[in-house]
PDB file of N, CA and C in Angstrom:
ATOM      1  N   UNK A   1     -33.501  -2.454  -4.978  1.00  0.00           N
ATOM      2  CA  UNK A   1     -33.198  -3.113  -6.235  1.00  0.00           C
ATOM      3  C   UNK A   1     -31.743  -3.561  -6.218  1.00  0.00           C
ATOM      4  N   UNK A   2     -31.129  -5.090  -6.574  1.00  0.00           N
ATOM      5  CA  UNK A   2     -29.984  -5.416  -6.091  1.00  0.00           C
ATOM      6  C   UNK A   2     -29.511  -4.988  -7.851  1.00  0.00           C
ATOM      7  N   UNK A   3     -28.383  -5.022  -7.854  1.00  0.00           N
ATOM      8  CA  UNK A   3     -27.760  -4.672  -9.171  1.00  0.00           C
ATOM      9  C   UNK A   3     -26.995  -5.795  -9.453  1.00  0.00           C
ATOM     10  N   UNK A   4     -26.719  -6.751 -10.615  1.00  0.00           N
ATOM     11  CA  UNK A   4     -26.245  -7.709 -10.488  1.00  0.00           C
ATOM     12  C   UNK A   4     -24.951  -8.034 -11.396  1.00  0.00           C
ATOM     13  N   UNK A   5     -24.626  -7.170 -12.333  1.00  0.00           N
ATOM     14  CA  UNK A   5     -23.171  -6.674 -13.174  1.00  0.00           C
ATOM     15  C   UNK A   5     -22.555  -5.464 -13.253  1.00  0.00           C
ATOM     16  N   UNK A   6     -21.393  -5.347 -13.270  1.00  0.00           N
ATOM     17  CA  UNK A   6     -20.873  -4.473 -13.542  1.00  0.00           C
ATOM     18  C   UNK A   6     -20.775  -3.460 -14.463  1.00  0.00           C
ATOM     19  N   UNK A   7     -21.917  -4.091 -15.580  1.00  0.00           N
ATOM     20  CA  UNK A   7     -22.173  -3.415 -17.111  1.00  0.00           C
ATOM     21  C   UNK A   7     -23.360  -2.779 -16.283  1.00  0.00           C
ATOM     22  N   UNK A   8     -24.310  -3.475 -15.680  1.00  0.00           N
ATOM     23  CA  UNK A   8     -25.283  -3.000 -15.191  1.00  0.00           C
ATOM     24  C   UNK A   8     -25.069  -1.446 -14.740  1.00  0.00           C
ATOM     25  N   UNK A   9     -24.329  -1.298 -13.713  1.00  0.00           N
ATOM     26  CA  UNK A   9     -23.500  -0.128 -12.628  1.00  0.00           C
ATOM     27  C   UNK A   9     -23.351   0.791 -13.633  1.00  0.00           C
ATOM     28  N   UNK A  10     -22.594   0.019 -14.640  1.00  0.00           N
ATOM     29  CA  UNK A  10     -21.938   1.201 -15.783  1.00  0.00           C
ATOM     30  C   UNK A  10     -23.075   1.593 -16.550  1.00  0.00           C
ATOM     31  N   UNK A  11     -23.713   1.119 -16.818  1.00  0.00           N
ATOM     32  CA  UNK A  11     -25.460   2.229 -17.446  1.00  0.00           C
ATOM     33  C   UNK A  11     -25.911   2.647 -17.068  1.00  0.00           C
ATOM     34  N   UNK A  12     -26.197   2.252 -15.724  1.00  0.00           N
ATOM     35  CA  UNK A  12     -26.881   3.515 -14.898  1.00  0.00           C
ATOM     36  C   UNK A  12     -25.803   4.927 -14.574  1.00  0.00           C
ATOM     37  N   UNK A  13     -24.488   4.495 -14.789  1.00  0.00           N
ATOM     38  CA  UNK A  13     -24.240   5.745 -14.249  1.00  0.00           C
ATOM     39  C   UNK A  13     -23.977   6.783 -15.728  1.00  0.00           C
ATOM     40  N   UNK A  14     -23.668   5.982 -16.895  1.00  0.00           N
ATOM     41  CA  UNK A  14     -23.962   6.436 -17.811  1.00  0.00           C
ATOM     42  C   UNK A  14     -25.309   7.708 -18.299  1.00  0.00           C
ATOM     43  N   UNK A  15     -26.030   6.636 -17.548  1.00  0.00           N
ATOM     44  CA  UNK A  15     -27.383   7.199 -17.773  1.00  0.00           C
ATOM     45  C   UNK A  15     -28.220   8.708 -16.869  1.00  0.00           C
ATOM     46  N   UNK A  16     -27.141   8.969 -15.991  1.00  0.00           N
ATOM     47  CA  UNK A  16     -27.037   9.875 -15.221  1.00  0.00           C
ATOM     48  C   UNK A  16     -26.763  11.054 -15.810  1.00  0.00           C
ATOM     49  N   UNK A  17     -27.372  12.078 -15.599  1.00  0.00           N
ATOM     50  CA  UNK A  17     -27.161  13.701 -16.368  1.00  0.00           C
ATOM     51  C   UNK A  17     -25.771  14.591 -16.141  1.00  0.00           C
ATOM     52  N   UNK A  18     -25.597  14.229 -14.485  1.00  0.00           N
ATOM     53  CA  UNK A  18     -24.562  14.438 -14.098  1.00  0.00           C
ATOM     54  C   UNK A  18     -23.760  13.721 -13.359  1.00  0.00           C
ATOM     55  N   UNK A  19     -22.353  13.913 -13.035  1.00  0.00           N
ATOM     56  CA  UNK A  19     -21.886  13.019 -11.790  1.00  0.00           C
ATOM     57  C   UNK A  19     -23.078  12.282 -10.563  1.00  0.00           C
ATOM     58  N   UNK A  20     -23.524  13.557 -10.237  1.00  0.00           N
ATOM     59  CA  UNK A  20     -24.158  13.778  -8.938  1.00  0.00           C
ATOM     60  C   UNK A  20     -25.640  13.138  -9.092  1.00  0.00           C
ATOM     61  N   UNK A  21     -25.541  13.031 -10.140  1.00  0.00           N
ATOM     62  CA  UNK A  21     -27.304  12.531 -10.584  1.00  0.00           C
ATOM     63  C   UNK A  21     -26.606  10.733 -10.861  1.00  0.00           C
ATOM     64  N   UNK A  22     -25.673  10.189 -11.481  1.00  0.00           N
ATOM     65  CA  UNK A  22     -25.341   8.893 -11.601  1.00  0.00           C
ATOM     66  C   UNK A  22     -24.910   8.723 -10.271  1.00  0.00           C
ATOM     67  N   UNK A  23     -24.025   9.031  -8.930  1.00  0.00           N
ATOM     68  CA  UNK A  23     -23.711   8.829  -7.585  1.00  0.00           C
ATOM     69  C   UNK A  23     -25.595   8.323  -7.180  1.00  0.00           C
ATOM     70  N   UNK A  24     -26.093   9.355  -7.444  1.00  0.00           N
ATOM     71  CA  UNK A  24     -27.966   9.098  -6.546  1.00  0.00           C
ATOM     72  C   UNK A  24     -27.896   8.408  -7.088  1.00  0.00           C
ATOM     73  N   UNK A  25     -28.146   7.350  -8.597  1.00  0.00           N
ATOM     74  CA  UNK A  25     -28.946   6.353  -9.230  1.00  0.00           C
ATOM     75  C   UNK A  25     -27.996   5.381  -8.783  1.00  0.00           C
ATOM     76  N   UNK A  26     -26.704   4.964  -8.309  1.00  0.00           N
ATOM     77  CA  UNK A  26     -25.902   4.188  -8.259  1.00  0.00           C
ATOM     78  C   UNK A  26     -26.466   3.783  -6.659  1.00  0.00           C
ATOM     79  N   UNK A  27     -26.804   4.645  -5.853  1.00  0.00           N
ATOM     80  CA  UNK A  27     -27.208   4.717  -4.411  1.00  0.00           C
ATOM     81  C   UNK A  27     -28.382   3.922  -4.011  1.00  0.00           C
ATOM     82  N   UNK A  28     -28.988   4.484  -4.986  1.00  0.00           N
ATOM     83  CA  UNK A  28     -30.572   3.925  -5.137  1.00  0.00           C
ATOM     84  C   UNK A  28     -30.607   2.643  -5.745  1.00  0.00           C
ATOM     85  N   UNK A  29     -29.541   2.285  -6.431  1.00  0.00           N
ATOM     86  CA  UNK A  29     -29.477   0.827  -7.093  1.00  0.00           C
ATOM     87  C   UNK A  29     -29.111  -0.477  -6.114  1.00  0.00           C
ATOM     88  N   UNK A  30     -28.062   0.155  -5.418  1.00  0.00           N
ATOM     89  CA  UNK A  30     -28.107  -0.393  -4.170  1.00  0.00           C
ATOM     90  C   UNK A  30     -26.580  -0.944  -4.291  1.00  0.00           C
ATOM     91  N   UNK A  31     -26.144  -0.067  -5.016  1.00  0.00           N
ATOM     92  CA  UNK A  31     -24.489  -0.335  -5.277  1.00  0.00           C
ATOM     93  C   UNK A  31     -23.617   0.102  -4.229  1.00  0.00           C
ATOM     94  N   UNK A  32     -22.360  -0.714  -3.619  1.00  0.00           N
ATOM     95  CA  UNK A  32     -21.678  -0.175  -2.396  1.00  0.00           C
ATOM     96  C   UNK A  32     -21.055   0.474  -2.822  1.00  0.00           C
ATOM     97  N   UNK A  33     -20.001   1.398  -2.388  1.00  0.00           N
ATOM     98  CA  UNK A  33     -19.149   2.808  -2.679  1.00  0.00           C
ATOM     99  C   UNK A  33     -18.216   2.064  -3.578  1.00  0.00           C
ATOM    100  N   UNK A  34     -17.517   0.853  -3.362  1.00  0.00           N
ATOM    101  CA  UNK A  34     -16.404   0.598  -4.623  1.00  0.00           C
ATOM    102  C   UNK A  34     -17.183   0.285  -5.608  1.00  0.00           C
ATOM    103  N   UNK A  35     -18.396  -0.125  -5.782  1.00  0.00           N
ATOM    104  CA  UNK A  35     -18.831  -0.405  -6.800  1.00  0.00           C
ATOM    105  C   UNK A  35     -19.570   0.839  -7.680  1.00  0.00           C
ATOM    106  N   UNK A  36     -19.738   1.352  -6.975  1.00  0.00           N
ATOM    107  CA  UNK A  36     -20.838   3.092  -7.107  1.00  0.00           C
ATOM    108  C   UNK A  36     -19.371   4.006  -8.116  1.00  0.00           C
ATOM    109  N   UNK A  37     -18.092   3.474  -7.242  1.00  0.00           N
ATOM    110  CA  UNK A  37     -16.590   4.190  -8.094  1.00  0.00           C
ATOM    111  C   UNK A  37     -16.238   3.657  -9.498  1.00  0.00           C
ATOM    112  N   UNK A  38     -16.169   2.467  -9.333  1.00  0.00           N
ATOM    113  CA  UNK A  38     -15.858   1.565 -10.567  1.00  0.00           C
ATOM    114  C   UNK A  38     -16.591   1.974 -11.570  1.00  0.00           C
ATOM    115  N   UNK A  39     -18.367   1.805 -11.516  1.00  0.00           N
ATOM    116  CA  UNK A  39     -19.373   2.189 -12.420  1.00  0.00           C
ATOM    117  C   UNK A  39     -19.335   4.067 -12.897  1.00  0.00           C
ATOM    118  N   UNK A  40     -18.792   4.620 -12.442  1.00  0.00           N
ATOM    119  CA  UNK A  40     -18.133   5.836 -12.623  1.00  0.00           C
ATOM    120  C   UNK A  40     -16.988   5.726 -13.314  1.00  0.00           C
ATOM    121  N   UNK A  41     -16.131   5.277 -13.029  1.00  0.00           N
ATOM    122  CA  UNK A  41     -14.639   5.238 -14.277  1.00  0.00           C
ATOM    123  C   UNK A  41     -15.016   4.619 -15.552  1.00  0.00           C
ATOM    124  N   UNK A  42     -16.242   4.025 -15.281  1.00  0.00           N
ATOM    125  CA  UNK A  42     -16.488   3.106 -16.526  1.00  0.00           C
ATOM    126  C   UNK A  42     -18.013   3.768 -17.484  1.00  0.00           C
ATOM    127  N   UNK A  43     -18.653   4.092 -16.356  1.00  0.00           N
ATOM    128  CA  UNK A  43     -19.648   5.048 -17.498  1.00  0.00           C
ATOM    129  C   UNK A  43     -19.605   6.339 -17.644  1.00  0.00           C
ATOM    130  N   UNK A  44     -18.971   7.403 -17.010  1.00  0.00           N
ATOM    131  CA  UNK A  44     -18.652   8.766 -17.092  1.00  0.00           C
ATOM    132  C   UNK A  44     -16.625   8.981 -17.351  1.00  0.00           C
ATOM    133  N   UNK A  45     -16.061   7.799 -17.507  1.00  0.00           N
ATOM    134  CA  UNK A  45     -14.653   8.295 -17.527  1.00  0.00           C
ATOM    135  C   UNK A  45     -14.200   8.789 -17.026  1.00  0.00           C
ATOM    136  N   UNK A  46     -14.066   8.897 -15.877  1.00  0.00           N
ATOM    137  CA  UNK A  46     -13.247   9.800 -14.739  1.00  0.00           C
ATOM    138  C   UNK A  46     -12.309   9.117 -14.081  1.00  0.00           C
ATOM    139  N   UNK A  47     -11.627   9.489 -13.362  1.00  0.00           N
ATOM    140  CA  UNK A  47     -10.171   8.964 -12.702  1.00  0.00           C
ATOM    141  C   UNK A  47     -10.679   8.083 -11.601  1.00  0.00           C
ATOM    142  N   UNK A  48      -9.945   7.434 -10.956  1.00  0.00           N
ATOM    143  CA  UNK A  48     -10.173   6.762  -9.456  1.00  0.00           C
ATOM    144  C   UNK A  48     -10.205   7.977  -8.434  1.00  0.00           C
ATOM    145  N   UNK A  49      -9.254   9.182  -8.580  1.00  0.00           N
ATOM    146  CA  UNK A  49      -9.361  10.295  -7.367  1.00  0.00           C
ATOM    147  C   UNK A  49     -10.819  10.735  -7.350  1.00  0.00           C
ATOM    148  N   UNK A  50     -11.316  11.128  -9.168  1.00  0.00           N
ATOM    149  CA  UNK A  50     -12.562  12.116  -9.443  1.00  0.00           C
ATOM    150  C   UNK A  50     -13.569  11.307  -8.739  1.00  0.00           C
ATOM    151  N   UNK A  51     -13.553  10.015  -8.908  1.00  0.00           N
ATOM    152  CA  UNK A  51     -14.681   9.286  -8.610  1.00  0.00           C
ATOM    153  C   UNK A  51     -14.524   9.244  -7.373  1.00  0.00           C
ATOM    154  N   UNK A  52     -13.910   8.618  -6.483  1.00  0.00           N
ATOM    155  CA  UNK A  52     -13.620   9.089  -4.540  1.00  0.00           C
ATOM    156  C   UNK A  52     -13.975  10.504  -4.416  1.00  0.00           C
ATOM    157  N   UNK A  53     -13.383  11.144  -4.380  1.00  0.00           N
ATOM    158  CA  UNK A  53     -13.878  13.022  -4.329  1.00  0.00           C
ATOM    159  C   UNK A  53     -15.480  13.171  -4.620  1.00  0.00           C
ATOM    160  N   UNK A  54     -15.793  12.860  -6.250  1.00  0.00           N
ATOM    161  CA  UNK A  54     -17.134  12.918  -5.902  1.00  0.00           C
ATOM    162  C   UNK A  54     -18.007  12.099  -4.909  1.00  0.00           C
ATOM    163  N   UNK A  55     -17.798  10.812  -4.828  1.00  0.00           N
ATOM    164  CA  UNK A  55     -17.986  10.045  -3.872  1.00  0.00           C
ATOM    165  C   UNK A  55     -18.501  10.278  -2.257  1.00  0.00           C
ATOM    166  N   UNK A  56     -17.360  10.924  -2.081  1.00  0.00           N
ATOM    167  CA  UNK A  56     -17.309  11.686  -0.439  1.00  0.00           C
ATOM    168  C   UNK A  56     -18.021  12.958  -0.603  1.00  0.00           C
ATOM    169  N   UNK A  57     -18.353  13.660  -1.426  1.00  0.00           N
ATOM    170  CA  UNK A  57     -18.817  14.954  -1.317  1.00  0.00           C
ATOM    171  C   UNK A  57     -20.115  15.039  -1.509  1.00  0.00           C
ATOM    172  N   UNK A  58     -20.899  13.721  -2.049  1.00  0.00           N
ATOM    173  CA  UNK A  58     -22.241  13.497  -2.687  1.00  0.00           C
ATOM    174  C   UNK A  58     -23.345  13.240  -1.131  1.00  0.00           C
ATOM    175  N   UNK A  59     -24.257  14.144  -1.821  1.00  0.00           N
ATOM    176  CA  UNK A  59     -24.888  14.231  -0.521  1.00  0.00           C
ATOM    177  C   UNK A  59     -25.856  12.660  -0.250  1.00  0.00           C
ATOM    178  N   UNK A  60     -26.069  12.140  -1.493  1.00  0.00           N
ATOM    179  CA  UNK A  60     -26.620  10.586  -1.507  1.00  0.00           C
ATOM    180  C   UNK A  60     -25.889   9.760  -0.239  1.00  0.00           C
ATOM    181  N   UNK A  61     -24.304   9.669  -0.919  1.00  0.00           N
ATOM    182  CA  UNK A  61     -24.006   9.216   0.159  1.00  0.00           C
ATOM    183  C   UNK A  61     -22.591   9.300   1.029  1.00  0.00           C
ATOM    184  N   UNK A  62     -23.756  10.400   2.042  1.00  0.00           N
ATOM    185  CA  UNK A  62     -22.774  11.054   2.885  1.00  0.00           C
ATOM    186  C   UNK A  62     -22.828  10.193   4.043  1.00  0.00           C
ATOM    187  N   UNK A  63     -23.828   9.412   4.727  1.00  0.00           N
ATOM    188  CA  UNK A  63     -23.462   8.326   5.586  1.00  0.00           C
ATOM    189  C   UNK A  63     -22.935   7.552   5.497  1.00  0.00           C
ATOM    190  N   UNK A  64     -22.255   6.333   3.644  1.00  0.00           N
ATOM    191  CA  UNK A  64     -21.824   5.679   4.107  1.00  0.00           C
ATOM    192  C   UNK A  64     -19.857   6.288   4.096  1.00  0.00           C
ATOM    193  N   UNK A  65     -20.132   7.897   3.472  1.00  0.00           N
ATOM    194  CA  UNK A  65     -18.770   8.574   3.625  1.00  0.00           C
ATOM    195  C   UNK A  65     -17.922   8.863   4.812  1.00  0.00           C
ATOM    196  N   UNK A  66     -19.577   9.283   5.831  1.00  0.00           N
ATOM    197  CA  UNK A  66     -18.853   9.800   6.920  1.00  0.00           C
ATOM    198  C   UNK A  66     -18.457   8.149   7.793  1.00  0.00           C
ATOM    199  N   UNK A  67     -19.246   7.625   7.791  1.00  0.00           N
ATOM    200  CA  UNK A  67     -18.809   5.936   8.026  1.00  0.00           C
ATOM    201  C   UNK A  67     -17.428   5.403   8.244  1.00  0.00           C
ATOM    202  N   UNK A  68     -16.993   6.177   6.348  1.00  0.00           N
ATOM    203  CA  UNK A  68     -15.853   5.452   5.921  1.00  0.00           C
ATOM    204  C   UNK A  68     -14.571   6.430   6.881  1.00  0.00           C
ATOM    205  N   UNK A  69     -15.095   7.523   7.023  1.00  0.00           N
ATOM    206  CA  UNK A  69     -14.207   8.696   7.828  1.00  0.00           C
ATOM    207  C   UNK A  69     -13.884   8.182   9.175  1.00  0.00           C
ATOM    208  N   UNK A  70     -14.651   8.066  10.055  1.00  0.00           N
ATOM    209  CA  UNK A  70     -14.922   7.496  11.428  1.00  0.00           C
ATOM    210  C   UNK A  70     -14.050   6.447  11.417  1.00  0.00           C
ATOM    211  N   UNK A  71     -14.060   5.874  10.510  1.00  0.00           N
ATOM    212  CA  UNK A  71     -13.558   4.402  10.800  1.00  0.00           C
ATOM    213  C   UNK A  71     -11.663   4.464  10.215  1.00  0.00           C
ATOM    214  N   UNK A  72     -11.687   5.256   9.706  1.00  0.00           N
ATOM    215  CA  UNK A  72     -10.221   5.881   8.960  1.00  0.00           C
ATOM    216  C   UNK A  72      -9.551   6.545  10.444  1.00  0.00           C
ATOM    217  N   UNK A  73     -10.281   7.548  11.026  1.00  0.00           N
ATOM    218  CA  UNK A  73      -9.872   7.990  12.319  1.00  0.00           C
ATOM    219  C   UNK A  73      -9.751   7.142  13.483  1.00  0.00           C
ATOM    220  N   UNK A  74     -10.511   6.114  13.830  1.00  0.00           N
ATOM    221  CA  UNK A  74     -10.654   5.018  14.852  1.00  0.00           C
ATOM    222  C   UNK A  74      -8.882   4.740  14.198  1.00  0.00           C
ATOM    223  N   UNK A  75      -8.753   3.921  13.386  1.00  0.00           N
ATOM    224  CA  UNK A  75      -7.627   3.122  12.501  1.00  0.00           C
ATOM    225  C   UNK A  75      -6.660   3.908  12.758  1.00  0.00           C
ATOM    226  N   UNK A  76      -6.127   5.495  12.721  1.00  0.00           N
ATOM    227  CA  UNK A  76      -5.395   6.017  13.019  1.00  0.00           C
ATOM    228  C   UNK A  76      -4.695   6.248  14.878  1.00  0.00           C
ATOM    229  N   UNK A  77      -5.854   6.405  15.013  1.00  0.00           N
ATOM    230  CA  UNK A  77      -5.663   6.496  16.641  1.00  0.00           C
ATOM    231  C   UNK A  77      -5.537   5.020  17.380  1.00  0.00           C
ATOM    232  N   UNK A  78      -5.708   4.299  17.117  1.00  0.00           N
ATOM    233  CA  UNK A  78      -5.458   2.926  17.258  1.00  0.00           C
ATOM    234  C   UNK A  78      -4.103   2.968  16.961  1.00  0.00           C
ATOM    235  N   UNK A  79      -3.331   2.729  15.392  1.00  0.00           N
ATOM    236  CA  UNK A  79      -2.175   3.243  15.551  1.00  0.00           C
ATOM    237  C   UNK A  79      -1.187   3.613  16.051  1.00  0.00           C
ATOM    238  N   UNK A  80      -2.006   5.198  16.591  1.00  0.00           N
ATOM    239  CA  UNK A  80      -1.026   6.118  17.394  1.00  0.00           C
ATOM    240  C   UNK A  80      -0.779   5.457  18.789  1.00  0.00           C
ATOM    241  N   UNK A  81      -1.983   5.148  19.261  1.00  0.00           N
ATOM    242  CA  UNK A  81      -1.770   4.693  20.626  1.00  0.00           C
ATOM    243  C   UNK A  81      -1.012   3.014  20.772  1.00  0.00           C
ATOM    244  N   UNK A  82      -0.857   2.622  19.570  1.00  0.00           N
ATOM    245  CA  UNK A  82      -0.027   1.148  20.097  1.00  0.00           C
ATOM    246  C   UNK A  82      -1.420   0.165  20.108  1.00  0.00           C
ATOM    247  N   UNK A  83      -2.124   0.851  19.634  1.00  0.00           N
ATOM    248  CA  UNK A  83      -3.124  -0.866  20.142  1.00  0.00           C
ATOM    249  C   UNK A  83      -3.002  -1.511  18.778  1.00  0.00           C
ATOM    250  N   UNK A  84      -2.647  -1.642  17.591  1.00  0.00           N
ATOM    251  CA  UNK A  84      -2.754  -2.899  16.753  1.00  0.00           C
ATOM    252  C   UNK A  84      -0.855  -3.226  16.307  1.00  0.00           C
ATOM    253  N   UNK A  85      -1.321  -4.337  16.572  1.00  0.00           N
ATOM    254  CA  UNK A  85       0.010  -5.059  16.690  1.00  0.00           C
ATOM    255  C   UNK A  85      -0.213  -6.047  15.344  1.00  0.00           C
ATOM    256  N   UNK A  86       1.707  -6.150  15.286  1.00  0.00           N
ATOM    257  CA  UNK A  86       1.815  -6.887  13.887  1.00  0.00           C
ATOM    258  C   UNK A  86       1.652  -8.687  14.382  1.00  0.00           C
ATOM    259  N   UNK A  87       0.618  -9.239  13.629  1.00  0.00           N
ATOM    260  CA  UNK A  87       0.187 -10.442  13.890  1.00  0.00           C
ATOM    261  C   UNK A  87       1.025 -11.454  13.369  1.00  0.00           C
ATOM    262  N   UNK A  88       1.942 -10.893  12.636  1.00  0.00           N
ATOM    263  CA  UNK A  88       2.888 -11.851  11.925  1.00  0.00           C
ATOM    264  C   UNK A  88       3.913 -12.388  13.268  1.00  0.00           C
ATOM    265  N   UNK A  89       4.445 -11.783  14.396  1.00  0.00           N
ATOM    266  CA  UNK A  89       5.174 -12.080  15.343  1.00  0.00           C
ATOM    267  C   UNK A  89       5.065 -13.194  16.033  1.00  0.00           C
TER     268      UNK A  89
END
């Protein structure tokens, strides 16, 4: 099911019993993680941290978390080792 507003996002997660129960319906809606966050600050009131934290810890969605992890670590070690260079030069 594609979700097609942002009011949309925000009722369903509204409509959720708990955090963890609006994260699943946001998942299942077919909302990506910034959008799954946003619809959280906006239908349960929570911070940008609360909503990331729950985010990453939700077992709905822990693939596209660990995803976002992997790819945070690649980015670092890349980094470290000198392979991304400033393109502005």
């Amino acid at each position: 099911m594609a979700v097609e507003s942002e009011e949309d996002l925000a009722m369903i997660a509204r409509e959720g019993e708990s955090i963890e129960d609006a994260l699943g319906r946001l998942h299942a809606a077919g909302a990506s993680a910034i959008a799954a966050i946003k619809a959280l600050r906006n239908g349960k009131h929570i911070s940008l941290r609360e909503g990331k934290e729950a985010l990453n810890a939700s077992p709905a969605w822990h693939l596209e978390a660990r995803a976002a992890a992997m790819l945070h670590d690649e980015i670092l070690r890349a980094l470290d080792d000198g392979e991304m260079q400033d393109s502005s030069c």
